[in-house]
PDB file of N, CA and C in Angstrom:
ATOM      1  N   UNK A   1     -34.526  44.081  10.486  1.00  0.00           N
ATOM      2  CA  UNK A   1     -34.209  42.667  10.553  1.00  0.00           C
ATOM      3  C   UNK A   1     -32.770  42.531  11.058  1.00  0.00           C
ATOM      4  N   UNK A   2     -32.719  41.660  12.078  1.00  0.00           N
ATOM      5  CA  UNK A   2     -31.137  41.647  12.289  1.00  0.00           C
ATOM      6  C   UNK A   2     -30.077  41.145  11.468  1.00  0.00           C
ATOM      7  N   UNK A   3     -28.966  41.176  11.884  1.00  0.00           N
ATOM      8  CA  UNK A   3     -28.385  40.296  10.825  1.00  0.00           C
ATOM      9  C   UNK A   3     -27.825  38.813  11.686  1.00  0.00           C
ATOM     10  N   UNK A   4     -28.170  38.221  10.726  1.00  0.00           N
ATOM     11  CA  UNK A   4     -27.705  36.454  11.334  1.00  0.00           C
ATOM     12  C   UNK A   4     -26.488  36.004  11.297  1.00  0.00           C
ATOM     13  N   UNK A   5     -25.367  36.237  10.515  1.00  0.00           N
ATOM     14  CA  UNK A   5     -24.488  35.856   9.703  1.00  0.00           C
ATOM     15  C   UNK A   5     -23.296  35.928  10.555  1.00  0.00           C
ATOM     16  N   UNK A   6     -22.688  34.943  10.722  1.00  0.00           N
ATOM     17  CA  UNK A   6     -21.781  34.400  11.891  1.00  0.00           C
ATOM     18  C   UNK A   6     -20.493  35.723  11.873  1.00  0.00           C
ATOM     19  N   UNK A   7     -20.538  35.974  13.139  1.00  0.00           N
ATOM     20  CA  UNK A   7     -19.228  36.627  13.540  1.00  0.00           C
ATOM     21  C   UNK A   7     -18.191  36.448  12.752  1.00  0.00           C
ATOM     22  N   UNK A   8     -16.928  37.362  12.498  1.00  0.00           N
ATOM     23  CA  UNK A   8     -15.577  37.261  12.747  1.00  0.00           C
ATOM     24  C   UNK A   8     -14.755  37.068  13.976  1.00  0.00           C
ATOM     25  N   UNK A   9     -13.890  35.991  14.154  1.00  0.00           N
ATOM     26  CA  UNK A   9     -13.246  35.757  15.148  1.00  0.00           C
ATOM     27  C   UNK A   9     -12.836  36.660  15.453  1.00  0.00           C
ATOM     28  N   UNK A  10     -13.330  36.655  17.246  1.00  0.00           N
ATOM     29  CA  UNK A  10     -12.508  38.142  17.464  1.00  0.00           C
ATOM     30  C   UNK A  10     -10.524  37.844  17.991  1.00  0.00           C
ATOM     31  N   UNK A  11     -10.329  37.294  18.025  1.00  0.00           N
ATOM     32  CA  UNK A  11      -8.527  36.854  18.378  1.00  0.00           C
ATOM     33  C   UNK A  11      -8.263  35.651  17.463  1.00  0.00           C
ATOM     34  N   UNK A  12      -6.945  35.632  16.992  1.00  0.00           N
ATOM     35  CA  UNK A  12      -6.381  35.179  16.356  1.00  0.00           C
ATOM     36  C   UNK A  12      -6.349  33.630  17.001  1.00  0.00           C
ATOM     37  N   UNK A  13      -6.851  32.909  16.257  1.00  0.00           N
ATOM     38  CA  UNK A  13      -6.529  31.132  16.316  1.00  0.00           C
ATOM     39  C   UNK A  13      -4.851  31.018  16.009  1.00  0.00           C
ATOM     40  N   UNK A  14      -4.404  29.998  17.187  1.00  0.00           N
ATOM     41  CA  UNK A  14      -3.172  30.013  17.079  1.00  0.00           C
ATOM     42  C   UNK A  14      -2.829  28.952  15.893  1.00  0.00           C
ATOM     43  N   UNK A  15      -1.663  29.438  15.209  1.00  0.00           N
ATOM     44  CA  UNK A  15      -1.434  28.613  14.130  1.00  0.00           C
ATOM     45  C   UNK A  15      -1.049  27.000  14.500  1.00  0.00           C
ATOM     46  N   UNK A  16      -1.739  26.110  13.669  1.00  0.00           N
ATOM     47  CA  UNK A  16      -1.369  24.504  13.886  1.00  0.00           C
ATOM     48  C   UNK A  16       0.023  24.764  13.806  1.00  0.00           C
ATOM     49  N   UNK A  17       0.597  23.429  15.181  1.00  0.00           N
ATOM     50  CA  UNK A  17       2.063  23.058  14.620  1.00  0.00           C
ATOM     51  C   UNK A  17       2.281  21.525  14.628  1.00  0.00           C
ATOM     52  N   UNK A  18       2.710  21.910  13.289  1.00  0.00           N
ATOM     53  CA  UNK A  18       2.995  20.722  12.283  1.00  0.00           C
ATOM     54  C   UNK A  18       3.883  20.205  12.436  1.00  0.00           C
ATOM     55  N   UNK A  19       4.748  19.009  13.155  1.00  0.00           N
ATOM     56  CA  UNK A  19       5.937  18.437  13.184  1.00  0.00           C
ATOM     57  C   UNK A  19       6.296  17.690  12.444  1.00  0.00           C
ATOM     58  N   UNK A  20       6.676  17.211  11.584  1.00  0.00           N
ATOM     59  CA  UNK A  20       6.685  16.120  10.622  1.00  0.00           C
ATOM     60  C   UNK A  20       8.277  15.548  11.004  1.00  0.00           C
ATOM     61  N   UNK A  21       8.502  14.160  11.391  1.00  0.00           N
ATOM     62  CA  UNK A  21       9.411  13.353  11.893  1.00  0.00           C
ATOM     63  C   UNK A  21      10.262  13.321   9.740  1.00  0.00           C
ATOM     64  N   UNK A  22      11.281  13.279   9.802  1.00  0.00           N
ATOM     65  CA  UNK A  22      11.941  13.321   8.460  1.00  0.00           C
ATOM     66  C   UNK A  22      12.011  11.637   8.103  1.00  0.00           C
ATOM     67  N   UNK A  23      12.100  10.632   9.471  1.00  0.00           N
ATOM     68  CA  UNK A  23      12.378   9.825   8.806  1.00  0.00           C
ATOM     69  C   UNK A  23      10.677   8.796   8.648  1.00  0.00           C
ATOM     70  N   UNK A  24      10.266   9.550   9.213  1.00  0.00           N
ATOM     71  CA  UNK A  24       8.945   8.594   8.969  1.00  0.00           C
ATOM     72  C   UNK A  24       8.487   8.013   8.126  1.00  0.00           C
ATOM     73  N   UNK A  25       8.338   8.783   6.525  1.00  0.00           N
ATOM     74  CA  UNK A  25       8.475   8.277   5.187  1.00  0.00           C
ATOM     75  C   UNK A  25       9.109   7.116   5.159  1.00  0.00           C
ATOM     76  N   UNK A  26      10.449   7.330   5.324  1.00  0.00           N
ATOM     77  CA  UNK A  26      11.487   5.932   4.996  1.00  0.00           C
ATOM     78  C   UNK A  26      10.987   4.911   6.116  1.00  0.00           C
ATOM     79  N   UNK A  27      10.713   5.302   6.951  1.00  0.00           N
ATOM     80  CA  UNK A  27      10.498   4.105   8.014  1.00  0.00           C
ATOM     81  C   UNK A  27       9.134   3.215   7.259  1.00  0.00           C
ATOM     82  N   UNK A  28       8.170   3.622   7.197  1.00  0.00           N
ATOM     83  CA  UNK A  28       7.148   2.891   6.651  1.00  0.00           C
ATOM     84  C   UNK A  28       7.466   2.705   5.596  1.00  0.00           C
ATOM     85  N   UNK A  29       8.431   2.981   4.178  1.00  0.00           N
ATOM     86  CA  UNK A  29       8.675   2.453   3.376  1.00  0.00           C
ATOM     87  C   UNK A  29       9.473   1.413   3.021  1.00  0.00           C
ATOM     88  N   UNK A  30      10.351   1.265   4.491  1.00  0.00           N
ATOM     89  CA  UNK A  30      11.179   0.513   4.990  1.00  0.00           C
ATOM     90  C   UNK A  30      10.363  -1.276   5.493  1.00  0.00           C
ATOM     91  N   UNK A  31       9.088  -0.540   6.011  1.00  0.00           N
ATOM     92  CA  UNK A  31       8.073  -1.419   6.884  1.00  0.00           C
ATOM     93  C   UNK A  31       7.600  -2.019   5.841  1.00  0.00           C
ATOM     94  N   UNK A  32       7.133  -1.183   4.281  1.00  0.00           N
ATOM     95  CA  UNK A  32       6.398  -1.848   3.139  1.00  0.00           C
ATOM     96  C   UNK A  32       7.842  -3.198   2.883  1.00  0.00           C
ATOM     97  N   UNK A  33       8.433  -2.364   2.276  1.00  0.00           N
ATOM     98  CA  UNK A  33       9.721  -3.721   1.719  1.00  0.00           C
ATOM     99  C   UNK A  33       9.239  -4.942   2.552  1.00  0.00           C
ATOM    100  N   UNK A  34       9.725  -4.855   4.017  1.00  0.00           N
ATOM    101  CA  UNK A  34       9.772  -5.924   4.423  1.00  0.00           C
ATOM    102  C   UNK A  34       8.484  -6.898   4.105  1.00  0.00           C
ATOM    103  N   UNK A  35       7.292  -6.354   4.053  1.00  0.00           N
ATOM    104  CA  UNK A  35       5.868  -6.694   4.257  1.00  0.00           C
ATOM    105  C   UNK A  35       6.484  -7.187   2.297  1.00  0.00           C
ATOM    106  N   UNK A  36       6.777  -6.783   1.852  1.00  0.00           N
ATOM    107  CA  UNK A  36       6.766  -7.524   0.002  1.00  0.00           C
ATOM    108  C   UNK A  36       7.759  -8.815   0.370  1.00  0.00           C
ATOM    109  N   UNK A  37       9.037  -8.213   1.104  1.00  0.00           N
ATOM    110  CA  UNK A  37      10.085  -9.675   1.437  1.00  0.00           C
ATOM    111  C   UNK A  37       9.063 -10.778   1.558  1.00  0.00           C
ATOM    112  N   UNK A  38       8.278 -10.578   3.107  1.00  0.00           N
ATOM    113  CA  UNK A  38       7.681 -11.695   3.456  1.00  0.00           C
ATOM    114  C   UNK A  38       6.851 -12.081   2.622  1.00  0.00           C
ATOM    115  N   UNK A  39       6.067 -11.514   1.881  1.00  0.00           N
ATOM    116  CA  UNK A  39       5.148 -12.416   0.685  1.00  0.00           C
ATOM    117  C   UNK A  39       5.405 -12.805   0.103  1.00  0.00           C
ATOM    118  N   UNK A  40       6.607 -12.556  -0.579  1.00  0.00           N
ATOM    119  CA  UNK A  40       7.416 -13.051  -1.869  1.00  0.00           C
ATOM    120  C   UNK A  40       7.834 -14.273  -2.118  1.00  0.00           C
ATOM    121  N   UNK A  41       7.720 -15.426  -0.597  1.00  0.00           N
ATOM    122  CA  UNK A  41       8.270 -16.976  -0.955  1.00  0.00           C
ATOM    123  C   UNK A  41       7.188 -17.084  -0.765  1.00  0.00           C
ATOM    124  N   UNK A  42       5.882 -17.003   0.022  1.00  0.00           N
ATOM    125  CA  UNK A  42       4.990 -17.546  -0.005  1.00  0.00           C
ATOM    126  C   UNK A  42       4.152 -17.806  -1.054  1.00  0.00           C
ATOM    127  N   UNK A  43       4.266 -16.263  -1.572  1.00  0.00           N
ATOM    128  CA  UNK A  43       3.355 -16.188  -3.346  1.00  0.00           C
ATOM    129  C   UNK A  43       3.941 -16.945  -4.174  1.00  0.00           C
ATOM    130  N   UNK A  44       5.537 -17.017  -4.280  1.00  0.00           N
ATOM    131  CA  UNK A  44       5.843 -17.791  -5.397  1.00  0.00           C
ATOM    132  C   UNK A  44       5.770 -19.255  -5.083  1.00  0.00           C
ATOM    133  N   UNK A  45       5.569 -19.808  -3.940  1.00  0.00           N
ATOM    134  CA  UNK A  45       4.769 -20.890  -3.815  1.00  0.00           C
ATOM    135  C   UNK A  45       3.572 -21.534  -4.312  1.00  0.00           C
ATOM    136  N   UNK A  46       2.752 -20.494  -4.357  1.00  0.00           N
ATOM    137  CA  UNK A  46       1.469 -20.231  -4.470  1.00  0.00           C
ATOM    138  C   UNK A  46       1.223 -20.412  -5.887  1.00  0.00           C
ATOM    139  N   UNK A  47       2.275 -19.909  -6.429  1.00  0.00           N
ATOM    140  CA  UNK A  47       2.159 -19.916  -7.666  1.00  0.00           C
ATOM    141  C   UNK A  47       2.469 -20.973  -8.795  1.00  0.00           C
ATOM    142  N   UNK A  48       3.268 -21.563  -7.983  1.00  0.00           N
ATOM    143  CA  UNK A  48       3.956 -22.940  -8.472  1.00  0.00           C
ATOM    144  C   UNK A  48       3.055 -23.634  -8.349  1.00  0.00           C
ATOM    145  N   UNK A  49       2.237 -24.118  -7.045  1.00  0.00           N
ATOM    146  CA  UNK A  49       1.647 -24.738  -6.308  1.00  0.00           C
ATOM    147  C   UNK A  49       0.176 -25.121  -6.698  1.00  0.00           C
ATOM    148  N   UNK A  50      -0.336 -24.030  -6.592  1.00  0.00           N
ATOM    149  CA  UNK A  50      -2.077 -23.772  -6.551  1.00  0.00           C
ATOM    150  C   UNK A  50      -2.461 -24.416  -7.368  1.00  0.00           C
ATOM    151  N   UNK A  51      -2.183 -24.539  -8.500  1.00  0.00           N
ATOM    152  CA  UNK A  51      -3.130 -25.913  -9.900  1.00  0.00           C
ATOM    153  C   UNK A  51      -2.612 -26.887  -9.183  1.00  0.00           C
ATOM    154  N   UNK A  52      -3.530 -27.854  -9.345  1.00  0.00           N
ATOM    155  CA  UNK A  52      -3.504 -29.480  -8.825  1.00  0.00           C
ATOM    156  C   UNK A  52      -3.353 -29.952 -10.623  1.00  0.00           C
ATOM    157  N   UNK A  53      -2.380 -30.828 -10.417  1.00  0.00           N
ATOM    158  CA  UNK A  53      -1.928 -31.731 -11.615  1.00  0.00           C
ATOM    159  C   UNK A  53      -3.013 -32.262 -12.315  1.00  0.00           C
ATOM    160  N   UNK A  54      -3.961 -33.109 -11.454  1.00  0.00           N
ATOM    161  CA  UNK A  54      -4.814 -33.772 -11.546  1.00  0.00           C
ATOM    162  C   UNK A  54      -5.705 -33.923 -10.312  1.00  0.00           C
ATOM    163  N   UNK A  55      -6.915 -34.572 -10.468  1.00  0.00           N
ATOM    164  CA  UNK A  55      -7.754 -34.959  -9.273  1.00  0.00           C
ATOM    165  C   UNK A  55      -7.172 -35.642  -8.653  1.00  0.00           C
ATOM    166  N   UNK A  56      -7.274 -35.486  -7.072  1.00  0.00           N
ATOM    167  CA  UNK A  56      -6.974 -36.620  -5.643  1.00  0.00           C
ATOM    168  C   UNK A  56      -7.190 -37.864  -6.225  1.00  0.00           C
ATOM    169  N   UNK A  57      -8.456 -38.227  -6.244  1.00  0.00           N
ATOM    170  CA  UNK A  57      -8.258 -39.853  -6.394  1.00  0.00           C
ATOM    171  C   UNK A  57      -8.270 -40.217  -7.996  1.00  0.00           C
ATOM    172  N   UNK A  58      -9.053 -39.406  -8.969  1.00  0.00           N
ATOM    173  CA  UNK A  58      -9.189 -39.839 -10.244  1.00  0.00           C
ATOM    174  C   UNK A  58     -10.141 -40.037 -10.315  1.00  0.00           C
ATOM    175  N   UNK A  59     -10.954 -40.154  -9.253  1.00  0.00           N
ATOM    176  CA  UNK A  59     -12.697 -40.349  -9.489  1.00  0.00           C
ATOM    177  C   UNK A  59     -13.096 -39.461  -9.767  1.00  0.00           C
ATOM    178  N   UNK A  60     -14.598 -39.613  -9.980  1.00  0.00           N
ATOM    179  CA  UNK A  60     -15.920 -38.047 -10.722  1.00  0.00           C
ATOM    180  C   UNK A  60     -15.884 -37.091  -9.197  1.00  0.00           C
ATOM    181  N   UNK A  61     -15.978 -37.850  -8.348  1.00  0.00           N
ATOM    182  CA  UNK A  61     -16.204 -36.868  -7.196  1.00  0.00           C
ATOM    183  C   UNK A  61     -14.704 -35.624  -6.601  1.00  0.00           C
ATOM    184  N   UNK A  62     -13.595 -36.503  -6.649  1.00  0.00           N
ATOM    185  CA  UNK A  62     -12.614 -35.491  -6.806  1.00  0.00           C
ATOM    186  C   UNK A  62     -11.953 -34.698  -7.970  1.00  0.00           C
ATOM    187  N   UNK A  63     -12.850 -34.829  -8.811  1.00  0.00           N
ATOM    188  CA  UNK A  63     -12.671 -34.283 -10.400  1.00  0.00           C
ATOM    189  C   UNK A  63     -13.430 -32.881 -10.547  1.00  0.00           C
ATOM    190  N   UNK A  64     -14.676 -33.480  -9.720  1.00  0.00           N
ATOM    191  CA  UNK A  64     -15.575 -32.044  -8.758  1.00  0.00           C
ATOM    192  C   UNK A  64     -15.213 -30.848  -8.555  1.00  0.00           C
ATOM    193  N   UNK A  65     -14.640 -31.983  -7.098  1.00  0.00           N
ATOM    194  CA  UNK A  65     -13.699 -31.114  -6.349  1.00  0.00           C
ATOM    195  C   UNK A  65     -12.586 -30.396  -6.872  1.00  0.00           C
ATOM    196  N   UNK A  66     -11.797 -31.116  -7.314  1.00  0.00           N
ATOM    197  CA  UNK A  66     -10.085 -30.408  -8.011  1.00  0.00           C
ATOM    198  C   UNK A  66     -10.659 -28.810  -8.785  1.00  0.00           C
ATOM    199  N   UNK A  67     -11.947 -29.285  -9.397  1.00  0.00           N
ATOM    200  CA  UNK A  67     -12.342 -28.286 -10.788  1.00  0.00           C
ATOM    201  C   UNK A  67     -12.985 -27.171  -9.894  1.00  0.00           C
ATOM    202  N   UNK A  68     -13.287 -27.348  -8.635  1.00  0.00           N
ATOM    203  CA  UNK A  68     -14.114 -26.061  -7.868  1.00  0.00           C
ATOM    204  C   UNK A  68     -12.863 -25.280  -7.075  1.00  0.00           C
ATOM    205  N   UNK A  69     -11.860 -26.314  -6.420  1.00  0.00           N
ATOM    206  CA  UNK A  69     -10.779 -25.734  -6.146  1.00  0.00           C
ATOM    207  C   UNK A  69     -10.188 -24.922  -7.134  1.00  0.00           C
ATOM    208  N   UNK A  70      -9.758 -25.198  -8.437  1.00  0.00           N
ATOM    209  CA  UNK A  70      -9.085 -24.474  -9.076  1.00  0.00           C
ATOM    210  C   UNK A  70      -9.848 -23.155  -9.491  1.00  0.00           C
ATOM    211  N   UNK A  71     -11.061 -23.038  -9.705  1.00  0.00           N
ATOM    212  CA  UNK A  71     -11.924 -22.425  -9.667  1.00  0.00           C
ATOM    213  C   UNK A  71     -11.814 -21.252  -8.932  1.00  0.00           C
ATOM    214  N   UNK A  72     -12.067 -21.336  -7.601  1.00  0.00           N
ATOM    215  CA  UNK A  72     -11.307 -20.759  -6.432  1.00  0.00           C
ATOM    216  C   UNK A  72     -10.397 -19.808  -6.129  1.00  0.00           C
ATOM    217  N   UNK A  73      -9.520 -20.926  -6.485  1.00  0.00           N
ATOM    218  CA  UNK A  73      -7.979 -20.526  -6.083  1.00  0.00           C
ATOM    219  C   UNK A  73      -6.797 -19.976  -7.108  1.00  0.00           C
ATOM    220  N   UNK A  74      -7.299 -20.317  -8.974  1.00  0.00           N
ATOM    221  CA  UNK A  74      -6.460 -19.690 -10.137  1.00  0.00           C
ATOM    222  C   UNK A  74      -7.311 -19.477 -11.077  1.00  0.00           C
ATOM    223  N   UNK A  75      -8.111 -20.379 -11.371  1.00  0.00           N
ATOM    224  CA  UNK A  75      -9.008 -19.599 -12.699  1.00  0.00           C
ATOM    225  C   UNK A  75     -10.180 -19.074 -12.676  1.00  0.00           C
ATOM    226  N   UNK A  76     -10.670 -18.512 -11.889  1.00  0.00           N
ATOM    227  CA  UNK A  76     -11.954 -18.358 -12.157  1.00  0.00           C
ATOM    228  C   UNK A  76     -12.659 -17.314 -12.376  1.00  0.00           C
ATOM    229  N   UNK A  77     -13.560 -16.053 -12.006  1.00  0.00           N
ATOM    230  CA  UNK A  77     -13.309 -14.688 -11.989  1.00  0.00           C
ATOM    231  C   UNK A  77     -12.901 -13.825 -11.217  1.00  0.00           C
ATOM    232  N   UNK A  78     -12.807 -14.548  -9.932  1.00  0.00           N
ATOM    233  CA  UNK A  78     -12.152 -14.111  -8.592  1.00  0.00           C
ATOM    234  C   UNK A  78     -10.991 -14.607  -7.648  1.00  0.00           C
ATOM    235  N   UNK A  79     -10.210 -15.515  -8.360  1.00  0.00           N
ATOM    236  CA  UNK A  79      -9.083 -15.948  -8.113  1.00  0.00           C
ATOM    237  C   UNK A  79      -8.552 -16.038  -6.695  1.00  0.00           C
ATOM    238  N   UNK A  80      -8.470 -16.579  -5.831  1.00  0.00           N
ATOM    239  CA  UNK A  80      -7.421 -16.257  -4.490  1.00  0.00           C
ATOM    240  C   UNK A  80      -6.279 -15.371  -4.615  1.00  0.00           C
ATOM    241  N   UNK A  81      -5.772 -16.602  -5.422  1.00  0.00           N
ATOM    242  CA  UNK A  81      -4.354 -16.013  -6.203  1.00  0.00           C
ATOM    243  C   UNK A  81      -4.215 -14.233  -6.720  1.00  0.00           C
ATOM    244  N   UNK A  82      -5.579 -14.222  -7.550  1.00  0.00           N
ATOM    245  CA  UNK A  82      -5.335 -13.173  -8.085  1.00  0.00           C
ATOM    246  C   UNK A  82      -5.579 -11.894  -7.040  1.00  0.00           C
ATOM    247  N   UNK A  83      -6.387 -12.184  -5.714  1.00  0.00           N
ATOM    248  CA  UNK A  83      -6.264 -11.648  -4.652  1.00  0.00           C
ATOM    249  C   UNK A  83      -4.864 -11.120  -4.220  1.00  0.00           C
ATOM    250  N   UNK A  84      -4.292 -12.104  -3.837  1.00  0.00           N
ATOM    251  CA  UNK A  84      -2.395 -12.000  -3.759  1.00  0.00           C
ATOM    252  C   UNK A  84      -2.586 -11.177  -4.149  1.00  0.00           C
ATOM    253  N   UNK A  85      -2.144 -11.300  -5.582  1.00  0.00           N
ATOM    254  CA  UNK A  85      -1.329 -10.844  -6.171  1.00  0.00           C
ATOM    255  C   UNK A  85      -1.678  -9.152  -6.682  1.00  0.00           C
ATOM    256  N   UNK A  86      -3.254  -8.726  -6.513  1.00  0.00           N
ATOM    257  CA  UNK A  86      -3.450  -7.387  -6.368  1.00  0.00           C
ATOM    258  C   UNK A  86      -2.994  -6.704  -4.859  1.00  0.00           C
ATOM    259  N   UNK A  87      -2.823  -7.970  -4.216  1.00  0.00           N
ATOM    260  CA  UNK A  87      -2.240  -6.939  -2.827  1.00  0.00           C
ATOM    261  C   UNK A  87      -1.051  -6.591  -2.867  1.00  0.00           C
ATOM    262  N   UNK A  88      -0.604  -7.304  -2.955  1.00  0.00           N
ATOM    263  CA  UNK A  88       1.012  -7.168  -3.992  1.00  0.00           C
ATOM    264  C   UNK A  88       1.380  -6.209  -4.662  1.00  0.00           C
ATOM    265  N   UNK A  89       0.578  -5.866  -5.521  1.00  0.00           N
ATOM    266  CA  UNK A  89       0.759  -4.631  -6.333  1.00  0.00           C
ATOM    267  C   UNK A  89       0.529  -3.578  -5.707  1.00  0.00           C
ATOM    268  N   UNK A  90      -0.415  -3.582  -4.830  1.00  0.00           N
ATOM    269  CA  UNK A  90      -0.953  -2.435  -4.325  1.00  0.00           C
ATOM    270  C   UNK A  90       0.065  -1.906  -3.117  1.00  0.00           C
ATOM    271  N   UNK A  91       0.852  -3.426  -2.585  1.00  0.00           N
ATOM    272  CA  UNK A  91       1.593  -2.698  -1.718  1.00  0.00           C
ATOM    273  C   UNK A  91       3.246  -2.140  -2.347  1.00  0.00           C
ATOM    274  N   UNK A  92       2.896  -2.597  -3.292  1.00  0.00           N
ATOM    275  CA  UNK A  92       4.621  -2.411  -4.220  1.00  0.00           C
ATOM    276  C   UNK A  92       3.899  -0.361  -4.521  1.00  0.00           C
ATOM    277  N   UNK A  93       2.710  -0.377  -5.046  1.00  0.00           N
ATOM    278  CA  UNK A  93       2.492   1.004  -5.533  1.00  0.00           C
ATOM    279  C   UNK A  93       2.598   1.900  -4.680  1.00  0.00           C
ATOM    280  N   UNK A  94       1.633   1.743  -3.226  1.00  0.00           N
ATOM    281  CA  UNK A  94       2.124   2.329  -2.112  1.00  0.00           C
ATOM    282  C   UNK A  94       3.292   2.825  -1.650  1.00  0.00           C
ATOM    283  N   UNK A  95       4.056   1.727  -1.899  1.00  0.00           N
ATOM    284  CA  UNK A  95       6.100   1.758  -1.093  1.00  0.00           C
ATOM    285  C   UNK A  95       6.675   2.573  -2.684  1.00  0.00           C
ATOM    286  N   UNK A  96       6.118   2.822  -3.541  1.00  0.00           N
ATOM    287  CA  UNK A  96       6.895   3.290  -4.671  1.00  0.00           C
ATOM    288  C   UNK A  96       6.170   4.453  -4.458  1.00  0.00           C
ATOM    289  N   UNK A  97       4.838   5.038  -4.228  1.00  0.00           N
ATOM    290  CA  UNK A  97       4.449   6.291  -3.984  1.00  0.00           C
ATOM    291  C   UNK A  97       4.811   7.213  -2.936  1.00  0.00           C
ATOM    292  N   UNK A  98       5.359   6.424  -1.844  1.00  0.00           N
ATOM    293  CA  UNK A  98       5.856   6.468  -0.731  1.00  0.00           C
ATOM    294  C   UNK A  98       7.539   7.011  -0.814  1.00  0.00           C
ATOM    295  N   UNK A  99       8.173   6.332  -1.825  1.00  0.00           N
ATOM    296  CA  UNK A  99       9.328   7.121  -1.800  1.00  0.00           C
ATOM    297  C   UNK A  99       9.648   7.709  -2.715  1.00  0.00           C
ATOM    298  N   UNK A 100       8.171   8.636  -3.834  1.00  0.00           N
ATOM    299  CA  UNK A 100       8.165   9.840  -4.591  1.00  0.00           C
ATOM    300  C   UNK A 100       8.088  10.639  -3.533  1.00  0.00           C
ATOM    301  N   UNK A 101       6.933  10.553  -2.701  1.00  0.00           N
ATOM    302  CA  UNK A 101       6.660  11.642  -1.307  1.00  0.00           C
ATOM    303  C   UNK A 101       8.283  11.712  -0.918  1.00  0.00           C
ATOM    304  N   UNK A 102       9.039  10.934  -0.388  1.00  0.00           N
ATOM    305  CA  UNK A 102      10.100  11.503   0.118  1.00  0.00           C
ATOM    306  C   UNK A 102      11.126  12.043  -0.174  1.00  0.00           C
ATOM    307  N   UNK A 103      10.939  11.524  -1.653  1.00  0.00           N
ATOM    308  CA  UNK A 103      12.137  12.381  -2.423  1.00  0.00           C
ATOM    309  C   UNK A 103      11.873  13.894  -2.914  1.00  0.00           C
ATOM    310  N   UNK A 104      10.452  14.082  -2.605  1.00  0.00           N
ATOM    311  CA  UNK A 104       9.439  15.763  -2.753  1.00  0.00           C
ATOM    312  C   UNK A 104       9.906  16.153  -1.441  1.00  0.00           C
ATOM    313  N   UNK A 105       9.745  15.401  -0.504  1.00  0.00           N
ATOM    314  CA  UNK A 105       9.770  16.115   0.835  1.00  0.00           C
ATOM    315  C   UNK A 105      11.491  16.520   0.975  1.00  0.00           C
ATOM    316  N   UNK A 106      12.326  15.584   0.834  1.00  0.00           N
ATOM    317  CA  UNK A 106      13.450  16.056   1.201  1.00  0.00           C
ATOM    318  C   UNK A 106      14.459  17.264   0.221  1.00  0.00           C
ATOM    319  N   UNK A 107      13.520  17.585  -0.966  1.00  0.00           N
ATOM    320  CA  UNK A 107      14.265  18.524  -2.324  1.00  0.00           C
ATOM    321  C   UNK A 107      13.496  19.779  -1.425  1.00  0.00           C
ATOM    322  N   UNK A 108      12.393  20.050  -0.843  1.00  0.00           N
ATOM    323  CA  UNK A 108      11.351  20.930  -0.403  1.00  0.00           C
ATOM    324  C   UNK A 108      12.383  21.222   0.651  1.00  0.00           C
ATOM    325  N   UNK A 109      12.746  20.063   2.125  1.00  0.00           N
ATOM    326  CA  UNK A 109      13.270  20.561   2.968  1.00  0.00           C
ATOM    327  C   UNK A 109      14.785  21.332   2.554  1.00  0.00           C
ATOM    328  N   UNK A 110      15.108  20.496   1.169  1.00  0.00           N
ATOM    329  CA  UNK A 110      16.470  21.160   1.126  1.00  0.00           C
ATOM    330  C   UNK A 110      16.680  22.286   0.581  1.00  0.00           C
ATOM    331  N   UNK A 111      15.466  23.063   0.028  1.00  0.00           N
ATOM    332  CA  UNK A 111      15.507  24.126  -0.779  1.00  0.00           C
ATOM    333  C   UNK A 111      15.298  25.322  -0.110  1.00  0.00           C
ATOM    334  N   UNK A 112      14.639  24.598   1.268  1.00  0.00           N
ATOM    335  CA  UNK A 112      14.060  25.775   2.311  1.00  0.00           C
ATOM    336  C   UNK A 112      15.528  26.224   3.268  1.00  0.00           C
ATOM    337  N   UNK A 113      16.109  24.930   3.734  1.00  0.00           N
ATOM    338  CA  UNK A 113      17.516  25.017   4.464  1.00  0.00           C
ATOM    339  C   UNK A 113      18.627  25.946   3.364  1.00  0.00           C
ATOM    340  N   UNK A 114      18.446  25.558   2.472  1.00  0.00           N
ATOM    341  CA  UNK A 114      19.211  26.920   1.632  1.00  0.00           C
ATOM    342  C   UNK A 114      19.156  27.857   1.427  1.00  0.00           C
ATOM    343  N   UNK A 115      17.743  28.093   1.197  1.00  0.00           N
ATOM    344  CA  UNK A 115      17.103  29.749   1.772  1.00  0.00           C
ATOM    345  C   UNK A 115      17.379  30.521   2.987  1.00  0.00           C
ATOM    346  N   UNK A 116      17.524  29.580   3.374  1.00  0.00           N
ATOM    347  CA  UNK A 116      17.431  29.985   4.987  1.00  0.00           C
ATOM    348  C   UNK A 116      19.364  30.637   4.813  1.00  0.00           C
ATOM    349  N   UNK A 117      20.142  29.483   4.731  1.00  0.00           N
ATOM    350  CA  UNK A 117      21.272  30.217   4.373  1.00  0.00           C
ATOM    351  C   UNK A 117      21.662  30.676   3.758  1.00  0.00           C
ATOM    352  N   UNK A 118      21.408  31.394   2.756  1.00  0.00           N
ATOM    353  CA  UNK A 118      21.291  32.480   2.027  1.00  0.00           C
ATOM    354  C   UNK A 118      20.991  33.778   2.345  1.00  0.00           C
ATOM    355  N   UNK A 119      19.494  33.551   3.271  1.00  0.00           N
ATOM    356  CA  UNK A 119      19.150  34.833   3.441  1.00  0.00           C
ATOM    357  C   UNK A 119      20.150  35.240   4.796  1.00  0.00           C
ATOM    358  N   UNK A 120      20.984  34.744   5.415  1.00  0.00           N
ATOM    359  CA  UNK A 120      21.955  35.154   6.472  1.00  0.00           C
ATOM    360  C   UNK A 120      22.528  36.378   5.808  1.00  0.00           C
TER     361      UNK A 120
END
């Protein structure tokens, strides 16, 4: 019976090269901030804002309405708002996970650059 069972490469695959830009980290964490700046008057708008005092006119029909809007948009089980405001978080967790990675990456690069002068 022959055998089936896949070859060994016969020559060496050249090793990936990996460039990694140093400031790239900070740049997109740089890019998150701004992206929280800009939400940050809008949401707290939003937040002030979004409950209606009362119904438009005071009638049954905008009493409806006001109660499906709010519904909607702050209380209900799916909130607009509360939309925001998980993106929000998610992009604050990102930009805060984002500059654990860089503070790993740059103790890593600096431990290797010392090695390096050392072993001179």
């Amino acid at each position: 019976m022959p055998d089936r069972s896949p070859a060994a490469p016969t020559s060496a695959a050249p090793a990936p090269d990996l460039r990694v830009d140093p400031q790239a980290v900070s740049r997109l964490r740089s890019a998150l901030d701004d992206a929280l700046a800009r939400l940050a008057t809008p949401v707290r708008g939003l937040e002030a804002d979004a409950r209606l005092p009362r119904p438009w006119l005071g009638d049954p029909v905008s009493a409806a309405g006001a109660a499906a809007y709010a519904r909607h948009s702050t209380d209900g089980p799916d909130p607009a708002l509360g939309a925001i405001a998980a993106y929000r978080a998610e992009l604050e967790r990102v930009r805060d996970g984002l500059g654990e990675t860089d503070r790993s990456y740059t103790a890593a690069e600096d431990t290797v650059a010392a090695s390096w002068d050392t072993a001179r």
